[in-house]
N, C-alpha and C. Protein backbone atom coordinates (compact mmCIF):
# COMPACT_ATOMS: atom_id res chain seq x y z
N UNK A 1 -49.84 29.82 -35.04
CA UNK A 1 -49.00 29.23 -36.06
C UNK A 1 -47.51 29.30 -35.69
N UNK A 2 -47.32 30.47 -35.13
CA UNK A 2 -45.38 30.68 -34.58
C UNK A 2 -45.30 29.67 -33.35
N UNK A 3 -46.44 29.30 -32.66
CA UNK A 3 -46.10 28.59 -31.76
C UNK A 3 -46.09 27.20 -32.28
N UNK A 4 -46.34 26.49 -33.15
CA UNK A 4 -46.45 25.39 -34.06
C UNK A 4 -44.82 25.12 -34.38
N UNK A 5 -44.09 26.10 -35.20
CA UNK A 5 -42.74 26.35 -35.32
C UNK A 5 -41.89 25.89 -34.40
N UNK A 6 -42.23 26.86 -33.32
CA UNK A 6 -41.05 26.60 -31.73
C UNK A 6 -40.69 25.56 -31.18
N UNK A 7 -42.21 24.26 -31.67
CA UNK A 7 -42.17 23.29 -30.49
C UNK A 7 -40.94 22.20 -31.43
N UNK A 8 -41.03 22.07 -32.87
CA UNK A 8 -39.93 21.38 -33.15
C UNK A 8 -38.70 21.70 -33.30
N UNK A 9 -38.24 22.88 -32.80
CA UNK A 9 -36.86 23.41 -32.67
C UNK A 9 -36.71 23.18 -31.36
N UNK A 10 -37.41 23.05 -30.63
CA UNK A 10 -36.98 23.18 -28.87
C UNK A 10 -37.05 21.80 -28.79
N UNK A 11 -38.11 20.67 -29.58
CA UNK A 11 -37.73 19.21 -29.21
C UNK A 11 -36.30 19.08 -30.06
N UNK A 12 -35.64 19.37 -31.22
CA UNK A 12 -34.58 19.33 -31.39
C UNK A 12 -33.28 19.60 -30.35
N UNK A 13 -33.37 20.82 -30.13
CA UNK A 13 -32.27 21.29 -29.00
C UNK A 13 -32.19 20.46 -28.17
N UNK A 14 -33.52 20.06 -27.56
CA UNK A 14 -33.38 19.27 -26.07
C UNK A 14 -32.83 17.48 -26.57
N UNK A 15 -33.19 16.95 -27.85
CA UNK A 15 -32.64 15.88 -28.06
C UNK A 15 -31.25 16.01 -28.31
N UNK A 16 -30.60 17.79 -29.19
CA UNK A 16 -29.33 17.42 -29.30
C UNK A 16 -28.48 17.34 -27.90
N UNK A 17 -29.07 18.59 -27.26
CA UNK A 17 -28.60 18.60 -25.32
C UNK A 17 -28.69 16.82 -24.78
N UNK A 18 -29.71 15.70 -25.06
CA UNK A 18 -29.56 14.77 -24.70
C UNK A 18 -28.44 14.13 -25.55
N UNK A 19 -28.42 13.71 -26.06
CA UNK A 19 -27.22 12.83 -27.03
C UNK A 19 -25.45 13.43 -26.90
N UNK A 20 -25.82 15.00 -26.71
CA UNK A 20 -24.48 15.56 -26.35
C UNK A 20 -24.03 14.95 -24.76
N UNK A 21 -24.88 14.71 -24.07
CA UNK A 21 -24.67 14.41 -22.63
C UNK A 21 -24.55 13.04 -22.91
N UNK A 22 -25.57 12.02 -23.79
CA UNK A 22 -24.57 11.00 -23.32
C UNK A 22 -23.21 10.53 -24.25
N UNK A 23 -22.92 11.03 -24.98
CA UNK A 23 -21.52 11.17 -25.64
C UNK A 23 -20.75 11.91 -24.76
N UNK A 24 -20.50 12.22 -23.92
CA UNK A 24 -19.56 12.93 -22.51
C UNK A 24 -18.95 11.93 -21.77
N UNK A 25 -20.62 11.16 -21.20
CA UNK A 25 -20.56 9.73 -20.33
C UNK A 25 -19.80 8.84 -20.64
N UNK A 26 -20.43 8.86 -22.13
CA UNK A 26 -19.98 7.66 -22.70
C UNK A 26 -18.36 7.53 -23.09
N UNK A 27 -17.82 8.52 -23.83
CA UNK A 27 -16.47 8.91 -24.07
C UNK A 27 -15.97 8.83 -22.26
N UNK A 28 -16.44 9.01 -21.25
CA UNK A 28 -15.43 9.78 -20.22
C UNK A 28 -15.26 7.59 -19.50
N UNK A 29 -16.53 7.13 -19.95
CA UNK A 29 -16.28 5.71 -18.88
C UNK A 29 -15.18 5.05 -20.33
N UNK A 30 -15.26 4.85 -21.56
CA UNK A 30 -14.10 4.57 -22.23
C UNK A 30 -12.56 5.12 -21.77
N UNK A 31 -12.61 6.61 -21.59
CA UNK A 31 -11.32 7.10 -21.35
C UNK A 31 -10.95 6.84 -20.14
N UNK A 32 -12.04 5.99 -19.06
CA UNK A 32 -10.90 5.29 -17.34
C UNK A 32 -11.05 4.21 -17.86
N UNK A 33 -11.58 3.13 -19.03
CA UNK A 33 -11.17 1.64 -18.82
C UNK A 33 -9.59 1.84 -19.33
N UNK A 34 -9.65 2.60 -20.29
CA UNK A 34 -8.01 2.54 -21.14
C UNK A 34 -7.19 3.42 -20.53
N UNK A 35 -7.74 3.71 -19.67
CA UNK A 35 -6.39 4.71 -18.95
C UNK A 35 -6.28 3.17 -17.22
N UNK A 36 -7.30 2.42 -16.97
CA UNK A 36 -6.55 1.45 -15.85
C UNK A 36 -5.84 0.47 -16.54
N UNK A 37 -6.30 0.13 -17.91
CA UNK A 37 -5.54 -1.01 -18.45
C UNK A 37 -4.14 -0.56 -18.68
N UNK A 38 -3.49 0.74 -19.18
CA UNK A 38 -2.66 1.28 -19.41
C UNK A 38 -1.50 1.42 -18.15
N UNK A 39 -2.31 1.67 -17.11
CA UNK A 39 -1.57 1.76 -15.60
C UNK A 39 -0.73 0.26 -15.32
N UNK A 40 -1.99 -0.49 -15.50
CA UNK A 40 -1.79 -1.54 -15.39
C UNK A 40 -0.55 -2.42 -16.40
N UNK A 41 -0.50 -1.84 -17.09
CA UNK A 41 0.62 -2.58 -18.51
C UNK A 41 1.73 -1.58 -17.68
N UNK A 42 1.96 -0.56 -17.66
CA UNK A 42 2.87 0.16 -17.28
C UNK A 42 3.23 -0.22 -16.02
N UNK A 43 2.52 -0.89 -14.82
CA UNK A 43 3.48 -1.51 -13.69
C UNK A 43 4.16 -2.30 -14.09
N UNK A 44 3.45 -3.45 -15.30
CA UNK A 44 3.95 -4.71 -15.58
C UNK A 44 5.45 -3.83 -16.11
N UNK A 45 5.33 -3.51 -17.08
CA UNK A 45 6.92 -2.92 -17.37
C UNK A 45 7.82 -2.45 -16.02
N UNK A 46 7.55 -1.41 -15.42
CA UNK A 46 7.77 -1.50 -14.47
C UNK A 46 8.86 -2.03 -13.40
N UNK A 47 8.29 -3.15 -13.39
CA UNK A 47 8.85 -4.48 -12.64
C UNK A 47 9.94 -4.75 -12.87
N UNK A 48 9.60 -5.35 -14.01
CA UNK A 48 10.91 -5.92 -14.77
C UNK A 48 11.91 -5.08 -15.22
N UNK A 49 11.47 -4.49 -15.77
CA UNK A 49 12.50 -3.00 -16.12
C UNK A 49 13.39 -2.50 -14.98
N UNK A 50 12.61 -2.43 -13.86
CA UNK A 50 13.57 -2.21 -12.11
C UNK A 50 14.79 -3.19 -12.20
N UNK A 51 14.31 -4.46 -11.96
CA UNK A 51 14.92 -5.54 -12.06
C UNK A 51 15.71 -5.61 -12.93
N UNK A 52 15.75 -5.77 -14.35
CA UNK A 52 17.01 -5.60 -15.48
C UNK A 52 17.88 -4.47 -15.18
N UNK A 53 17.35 -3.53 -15.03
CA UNK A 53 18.59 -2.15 -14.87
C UNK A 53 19.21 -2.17 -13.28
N UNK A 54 18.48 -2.80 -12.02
CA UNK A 54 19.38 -3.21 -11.53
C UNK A 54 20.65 -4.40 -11.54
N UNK A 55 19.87 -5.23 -12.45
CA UNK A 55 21.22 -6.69 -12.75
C UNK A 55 21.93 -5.74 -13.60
N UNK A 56 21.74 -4.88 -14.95
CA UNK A 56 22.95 -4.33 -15.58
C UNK A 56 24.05 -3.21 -14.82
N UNK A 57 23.08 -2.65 -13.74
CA UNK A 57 24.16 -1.52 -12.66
C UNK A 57 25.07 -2.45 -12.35
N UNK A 58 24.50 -3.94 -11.25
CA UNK A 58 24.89 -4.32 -10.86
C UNK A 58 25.84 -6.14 -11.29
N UNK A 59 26.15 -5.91 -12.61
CA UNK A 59 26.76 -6.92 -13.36
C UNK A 59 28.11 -6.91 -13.22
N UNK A 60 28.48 -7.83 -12.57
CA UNK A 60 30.46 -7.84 -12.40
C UNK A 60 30.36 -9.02 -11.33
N UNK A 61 31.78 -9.19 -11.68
CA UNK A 61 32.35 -10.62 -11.05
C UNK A 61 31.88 -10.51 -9.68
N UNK A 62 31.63 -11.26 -9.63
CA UNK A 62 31.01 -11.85 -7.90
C UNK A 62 29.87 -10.88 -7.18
N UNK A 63 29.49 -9.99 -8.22
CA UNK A 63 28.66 -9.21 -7.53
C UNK A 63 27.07 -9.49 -7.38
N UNK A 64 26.62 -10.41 -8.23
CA UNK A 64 25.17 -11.07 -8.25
C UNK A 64 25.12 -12.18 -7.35
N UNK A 65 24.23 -12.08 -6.31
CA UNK A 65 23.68 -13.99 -5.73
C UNK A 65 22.32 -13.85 -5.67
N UNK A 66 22.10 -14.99 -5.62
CA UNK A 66 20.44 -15.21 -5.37
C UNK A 66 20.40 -15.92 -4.46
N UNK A 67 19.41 -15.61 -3.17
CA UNK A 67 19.51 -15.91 -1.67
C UNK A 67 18.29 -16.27 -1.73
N UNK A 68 17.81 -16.39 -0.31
CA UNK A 68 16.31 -15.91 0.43
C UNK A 68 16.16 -14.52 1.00
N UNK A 69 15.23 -14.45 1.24
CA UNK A 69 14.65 -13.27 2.33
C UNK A 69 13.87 -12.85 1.75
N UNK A 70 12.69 -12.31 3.18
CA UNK A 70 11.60 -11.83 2.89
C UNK A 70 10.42 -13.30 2.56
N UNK A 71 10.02 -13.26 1.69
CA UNK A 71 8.80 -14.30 1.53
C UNK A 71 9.57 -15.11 0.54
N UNK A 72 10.87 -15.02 -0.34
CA UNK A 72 11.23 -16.16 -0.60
C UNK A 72 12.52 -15.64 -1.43
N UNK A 73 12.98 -16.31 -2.85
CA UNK A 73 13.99 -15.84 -3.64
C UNK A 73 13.97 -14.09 -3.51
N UNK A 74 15.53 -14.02 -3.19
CA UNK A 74 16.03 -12.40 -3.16
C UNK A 74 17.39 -12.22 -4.77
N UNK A 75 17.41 -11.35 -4.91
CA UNK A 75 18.63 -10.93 -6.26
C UNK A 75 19.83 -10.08 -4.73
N UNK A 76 20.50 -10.48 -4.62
CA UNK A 76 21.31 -9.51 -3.41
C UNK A 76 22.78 -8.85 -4.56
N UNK A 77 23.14 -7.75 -4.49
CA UNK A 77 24.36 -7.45 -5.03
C UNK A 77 24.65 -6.87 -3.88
N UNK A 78 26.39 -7.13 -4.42
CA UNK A 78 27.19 -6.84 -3.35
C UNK A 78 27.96 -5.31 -3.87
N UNK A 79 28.32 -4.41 -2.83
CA UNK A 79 28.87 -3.27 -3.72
C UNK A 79 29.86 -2.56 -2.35
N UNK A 80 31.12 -3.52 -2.33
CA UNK A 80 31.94 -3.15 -1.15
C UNK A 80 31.36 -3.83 0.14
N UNK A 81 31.20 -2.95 0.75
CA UNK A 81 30.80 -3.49 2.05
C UNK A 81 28.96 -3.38 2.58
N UNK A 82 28.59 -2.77 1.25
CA UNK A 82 27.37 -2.84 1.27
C UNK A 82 26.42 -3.61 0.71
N UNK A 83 25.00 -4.11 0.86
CA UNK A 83 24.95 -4.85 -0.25
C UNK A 83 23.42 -4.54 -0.29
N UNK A 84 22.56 -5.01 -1.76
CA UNK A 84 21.48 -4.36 -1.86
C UNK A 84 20.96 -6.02 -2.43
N UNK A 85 19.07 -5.66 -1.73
CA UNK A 85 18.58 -6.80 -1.62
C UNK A 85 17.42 -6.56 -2.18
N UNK A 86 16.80 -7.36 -3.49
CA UNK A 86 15.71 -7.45 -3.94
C UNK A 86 14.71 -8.15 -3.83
N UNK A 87 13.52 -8.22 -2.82
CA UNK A 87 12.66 -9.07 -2.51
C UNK A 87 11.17 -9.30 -2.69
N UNK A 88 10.94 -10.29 -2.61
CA UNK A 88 9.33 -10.20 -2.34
C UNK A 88 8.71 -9.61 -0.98
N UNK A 89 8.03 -9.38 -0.28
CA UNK A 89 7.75 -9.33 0.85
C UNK A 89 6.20 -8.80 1.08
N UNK A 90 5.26 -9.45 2.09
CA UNK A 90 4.15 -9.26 1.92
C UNK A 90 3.18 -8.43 0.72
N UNK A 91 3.23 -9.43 -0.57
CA UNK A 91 2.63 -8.42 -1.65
C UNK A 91 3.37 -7.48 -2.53
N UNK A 92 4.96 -6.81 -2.13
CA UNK A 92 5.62 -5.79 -2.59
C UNK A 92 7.19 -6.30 -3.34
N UNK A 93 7.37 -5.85 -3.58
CA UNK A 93 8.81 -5.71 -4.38
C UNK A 93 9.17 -4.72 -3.56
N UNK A 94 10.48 -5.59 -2.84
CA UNK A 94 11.16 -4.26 -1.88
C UNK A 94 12.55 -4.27 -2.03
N UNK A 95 13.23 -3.10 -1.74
CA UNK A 95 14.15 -3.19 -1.73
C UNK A 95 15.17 -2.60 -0.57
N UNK A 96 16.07 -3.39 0.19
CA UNK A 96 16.76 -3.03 0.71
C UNK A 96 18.82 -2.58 0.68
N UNK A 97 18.97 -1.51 0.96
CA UNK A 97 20.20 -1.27 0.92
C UNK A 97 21.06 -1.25 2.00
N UNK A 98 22.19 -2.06 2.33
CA UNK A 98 22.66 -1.85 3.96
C UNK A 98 24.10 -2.15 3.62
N UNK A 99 24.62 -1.91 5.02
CA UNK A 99 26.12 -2.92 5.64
C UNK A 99 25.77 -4.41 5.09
N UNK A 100 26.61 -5.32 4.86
CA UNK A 100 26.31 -6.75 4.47
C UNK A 100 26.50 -7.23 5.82
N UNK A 101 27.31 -6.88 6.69
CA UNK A 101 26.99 -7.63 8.18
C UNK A 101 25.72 -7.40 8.60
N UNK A 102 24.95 -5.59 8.60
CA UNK A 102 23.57 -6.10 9.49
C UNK A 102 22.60 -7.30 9.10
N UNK A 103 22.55 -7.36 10.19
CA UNK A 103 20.98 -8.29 10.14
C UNK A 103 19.75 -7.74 10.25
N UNK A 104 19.22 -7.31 9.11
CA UNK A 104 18.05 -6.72 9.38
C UNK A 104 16.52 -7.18 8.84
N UNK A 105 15.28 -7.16 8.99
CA UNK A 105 14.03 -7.53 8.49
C UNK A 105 13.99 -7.06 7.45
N UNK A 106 13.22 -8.25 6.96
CA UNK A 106 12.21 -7.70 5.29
C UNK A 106 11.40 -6.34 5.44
N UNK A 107 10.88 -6.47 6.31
CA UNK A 107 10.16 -4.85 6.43
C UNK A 107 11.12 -3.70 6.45
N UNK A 108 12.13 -3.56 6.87
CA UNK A 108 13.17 -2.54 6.79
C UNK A 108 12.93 -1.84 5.61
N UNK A 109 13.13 -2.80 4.12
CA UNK A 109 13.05 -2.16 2.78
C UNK A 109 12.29 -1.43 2.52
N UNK A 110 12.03 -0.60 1.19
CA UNK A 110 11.36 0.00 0.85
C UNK A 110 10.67 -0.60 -0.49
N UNK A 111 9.45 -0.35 -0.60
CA UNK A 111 8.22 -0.97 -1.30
C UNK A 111 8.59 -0.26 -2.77
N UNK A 112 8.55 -1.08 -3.79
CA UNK A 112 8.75 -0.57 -4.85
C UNK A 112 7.65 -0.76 -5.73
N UNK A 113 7.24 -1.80 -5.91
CA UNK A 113 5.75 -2.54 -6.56
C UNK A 113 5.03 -3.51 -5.70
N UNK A 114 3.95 -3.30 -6.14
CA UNK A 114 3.05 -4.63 -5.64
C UNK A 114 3.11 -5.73 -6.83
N UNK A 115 3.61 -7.14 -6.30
CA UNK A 115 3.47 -8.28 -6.81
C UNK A 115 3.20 -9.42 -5.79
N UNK A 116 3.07 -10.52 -6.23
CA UNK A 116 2.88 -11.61 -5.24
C UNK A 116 3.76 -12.04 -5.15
N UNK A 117 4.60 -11.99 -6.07
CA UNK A 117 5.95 -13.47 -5.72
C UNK A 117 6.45 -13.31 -6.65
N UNK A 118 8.34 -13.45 -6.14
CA UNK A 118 9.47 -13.16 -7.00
C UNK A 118 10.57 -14.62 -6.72
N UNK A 119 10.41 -15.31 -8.12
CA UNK A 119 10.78 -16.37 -8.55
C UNK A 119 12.26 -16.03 -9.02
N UNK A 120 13.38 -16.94 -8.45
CA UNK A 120 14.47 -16.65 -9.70
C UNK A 120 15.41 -17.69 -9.81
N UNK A 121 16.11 -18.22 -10.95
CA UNK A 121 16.52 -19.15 -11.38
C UNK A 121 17.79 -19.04 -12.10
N UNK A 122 18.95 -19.52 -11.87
CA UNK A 122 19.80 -18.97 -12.75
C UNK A 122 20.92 -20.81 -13.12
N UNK A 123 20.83 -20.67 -14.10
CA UNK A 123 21.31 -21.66 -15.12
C UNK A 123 22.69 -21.11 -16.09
N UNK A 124 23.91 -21.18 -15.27
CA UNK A 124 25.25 -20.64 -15.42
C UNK A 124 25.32 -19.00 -15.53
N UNK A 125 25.09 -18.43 -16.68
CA UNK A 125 25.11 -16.99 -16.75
C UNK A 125 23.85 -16.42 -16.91
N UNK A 126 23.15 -17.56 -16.70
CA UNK A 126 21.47 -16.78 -17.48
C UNK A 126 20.65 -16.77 -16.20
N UNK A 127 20.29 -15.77 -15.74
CA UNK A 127 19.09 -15.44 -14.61
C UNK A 127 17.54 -15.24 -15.35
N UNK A 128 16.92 -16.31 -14.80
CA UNK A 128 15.37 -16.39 -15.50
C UNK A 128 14.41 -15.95 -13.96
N UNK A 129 13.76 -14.68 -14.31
CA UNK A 129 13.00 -14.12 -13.41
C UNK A 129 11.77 -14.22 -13.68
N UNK A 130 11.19 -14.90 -12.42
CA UNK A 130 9.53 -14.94 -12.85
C UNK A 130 8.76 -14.14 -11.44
N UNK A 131 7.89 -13.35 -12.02
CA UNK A 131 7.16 -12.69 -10.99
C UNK A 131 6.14 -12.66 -11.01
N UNK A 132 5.51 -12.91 -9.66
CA UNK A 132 3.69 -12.68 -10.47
C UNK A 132 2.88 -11.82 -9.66
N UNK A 133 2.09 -11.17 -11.14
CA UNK A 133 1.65 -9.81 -10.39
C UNK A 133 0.50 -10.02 -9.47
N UNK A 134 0.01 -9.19 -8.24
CA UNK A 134 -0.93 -9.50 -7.58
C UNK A 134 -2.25 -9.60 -8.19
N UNK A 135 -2.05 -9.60 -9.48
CA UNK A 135 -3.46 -10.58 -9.99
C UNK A 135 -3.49 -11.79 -10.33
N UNK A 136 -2.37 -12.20 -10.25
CA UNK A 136 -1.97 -13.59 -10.40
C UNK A 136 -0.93 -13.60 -11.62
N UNK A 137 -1.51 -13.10 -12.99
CA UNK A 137 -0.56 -12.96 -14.13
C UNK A 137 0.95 -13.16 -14.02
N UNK A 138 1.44 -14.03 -14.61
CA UNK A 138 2.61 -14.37 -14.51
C UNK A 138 3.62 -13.81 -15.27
N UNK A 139 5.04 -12.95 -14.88
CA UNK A 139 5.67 -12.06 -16.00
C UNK A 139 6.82 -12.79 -16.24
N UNK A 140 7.82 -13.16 -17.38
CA UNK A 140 8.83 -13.56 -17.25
C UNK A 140 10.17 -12.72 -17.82
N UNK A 141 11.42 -12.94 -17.46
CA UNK A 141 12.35 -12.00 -17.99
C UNK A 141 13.60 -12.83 -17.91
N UNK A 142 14.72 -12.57 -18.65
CA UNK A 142 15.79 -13.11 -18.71
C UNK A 142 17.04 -12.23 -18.85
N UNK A 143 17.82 -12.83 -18.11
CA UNK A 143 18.99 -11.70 -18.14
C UNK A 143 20.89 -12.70 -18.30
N UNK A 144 21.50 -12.42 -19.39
CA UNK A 144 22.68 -12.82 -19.41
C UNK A 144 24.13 -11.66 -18.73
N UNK A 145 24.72 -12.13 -17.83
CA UNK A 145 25.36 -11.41 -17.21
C UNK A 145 26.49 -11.33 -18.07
N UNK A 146 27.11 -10.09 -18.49
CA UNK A 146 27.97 -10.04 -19.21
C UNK A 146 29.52 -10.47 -18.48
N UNK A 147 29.60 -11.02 -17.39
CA UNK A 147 30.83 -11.21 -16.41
C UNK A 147 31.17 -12.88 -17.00
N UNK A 148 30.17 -13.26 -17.65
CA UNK A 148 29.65 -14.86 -17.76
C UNK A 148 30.56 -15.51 -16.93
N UNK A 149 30.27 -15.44 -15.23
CA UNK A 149 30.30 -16.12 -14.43
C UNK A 149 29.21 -17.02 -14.41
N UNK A 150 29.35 -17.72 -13.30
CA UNK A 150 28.15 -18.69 -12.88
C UNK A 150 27.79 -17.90 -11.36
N UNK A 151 26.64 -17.85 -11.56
CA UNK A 151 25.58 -16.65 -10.46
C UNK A 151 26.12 -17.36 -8.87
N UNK A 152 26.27 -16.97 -7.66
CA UNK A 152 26.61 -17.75 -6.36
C UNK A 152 25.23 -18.02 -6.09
N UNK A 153 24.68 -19.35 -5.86
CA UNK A 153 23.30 -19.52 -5.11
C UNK A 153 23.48 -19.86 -3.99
């Protein structure tokens, strides 16, 4: 008769031991989808955020152009005799800092993000930045230079 007892407490335990295990699983594969989507929103900021707080460092008369280099549109500021260059370049957001005389490669810079391509457009004081991330997703941003010059292209 005591052994009659045991067997539905021990099938209990072992079902709560099952259901506890897969509530672990289950909670732990929820907590990496929302922790890559999160990564993922947080490069997107990221980006742009780099980009704006460098145009506001770098906001003053004659100090913004938008060039080439690298795989296509660059943001270049000038700062004395140095000048700093924001690019696309195979996949990355790079950035380079130098003399404005050297001549140096896109690879020189240093990799800041991965994106595909850095778009930029500027329409008197307003710089319209489009970038798109290496998933394709397209980000956009806008920036009014408080110098309200007209940008050198």
């Amino acid at each position: 008769m005591a052994k009659l007892r045991v067997v539905p407490v021990i099938a209990l335990c072992g079902m709560f031991l099952f259901l506890a295990t897969c509530v672990v699983f289950l909670s732990t594969s929820i907590y990496r989808s929302v922790e890559a989507a999160s990564v993922d929103h947080s490069q997107d900021r990221v980006v742009l955020s780099y980009l704006m707080s460098q145009l506001r460092a770098n906001d003053g008369a004659g100090r913004v152009e938008i060039g080439t280099f690298g795989d296509g549109d660059a943001l270049i500021f000038t700062d004395g005799e140095y000048k700093t260059k924001l690019y696309c370049y195979e996949g990355h957001l790079m950035e380079l800092y130098a003399l404005g005389d050297l001549n140096l490669n896109p690879e020189s810079g240093y990799s800041i993000a991965p994106i595909q391509s850095l778009s930029i457009e500027a329409d008197g004081s307003i710089l319209r930045l489009i970038v798109t991330k290496s998933t394709g997703e397209v980000m956009h941003g806008e920036f009014l230079l408080s110098s309200n010059r007209k940008v050198a292209v």
